[in-house]
C-alpha atoms as a PDB file:
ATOM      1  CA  UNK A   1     210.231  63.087-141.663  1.00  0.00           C
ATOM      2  CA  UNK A   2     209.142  62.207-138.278  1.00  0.00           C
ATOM      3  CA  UNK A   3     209.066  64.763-135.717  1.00  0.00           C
ATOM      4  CA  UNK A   4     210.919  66.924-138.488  1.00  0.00           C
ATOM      5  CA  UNK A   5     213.598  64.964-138.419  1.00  0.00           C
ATOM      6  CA  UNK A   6     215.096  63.508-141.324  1.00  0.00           C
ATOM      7  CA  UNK A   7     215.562  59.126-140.869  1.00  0.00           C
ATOM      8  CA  UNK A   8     218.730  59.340-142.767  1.00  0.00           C
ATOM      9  CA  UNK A   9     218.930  55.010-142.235  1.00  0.00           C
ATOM     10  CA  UNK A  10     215.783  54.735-144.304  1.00  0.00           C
ATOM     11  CA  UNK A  11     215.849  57.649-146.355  1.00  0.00           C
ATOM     12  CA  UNK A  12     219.276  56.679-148.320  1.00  0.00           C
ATOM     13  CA  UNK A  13     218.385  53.317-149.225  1.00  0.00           C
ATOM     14  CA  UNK A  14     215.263  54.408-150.541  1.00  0.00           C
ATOM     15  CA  UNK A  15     216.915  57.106-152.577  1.00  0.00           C
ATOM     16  CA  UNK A  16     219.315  54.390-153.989  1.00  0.00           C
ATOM     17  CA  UNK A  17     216.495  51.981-154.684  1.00  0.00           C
ATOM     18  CA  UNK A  18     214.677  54.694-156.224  1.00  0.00           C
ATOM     19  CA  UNK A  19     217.587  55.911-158.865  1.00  0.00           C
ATOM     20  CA  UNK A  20     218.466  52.057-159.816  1.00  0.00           C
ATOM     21  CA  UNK A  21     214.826  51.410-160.477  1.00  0.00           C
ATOM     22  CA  UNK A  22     214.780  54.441-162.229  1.00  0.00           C
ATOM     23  CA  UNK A  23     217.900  52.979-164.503  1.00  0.00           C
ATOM     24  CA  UNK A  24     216.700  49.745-164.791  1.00  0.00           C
ATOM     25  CA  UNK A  25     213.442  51.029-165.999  1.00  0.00           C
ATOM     26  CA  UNK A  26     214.726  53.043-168.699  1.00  0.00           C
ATOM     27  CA  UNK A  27     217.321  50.324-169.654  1.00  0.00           C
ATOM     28  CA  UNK A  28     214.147  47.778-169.715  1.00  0.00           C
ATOM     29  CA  UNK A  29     211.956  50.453-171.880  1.00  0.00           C
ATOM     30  CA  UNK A  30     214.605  50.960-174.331  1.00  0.00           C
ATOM     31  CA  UNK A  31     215.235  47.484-175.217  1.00  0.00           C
ATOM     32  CA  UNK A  32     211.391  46.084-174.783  1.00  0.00           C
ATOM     33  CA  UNK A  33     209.759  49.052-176.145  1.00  0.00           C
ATOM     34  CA  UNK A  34     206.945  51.221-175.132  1.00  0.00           C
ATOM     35  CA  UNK A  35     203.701  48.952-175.461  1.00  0.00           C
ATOM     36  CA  UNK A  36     205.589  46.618-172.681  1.00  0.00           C
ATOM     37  CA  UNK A  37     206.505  49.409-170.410  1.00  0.00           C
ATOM     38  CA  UNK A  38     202.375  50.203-170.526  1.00  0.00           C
ATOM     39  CA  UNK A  39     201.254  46.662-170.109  1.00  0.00           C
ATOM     40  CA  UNK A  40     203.781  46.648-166.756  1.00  0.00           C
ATOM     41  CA  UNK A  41     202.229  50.069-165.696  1.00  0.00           C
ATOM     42  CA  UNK A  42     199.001  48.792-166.115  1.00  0.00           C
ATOM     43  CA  UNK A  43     199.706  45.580-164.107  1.00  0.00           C
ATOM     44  CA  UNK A  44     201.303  47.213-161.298  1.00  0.00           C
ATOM     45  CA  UNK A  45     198.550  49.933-161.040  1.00  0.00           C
ATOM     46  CA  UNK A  46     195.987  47.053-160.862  1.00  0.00           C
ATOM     47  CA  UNK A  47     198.275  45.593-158.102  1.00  0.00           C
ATOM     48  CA  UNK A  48     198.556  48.791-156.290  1.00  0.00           C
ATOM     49  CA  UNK A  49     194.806  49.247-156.416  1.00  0.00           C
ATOM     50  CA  UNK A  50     193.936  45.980-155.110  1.00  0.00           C
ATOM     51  CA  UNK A  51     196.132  46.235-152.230  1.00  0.00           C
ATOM     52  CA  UNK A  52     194.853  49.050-151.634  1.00  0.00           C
ATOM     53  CA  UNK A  53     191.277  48.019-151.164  1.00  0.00           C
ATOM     54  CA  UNK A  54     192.509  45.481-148.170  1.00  0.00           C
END
């Protein structure tokens, strides 16, 4: 929200992106299994964290 206002031209493609990552995530998980799905997690929280130090 900006100025409590909804940005409707960002806020729908995120909530696509969000629900297809969502699907491919559990479509990825079921076929890989769980101890992939952590070692991603862990990856991309490492990533995250880094970026988030510069």
């Amino acid at each position: 929200m900006f100025n409590k206002k909804i940005i409707w031209s960002l806020g729908i493609p995120m909530a696509l992106a969000n629900m297809a990552g969502g699907y491919l995530g559990a479509q990825i998980a079921m076929r890989q299994g769980a101890q992939w799905v952590r070692w991603i997690f862990i990856v991309m929280a490492c990533v995250v964290g880094v970026k988030q130090l510069f």
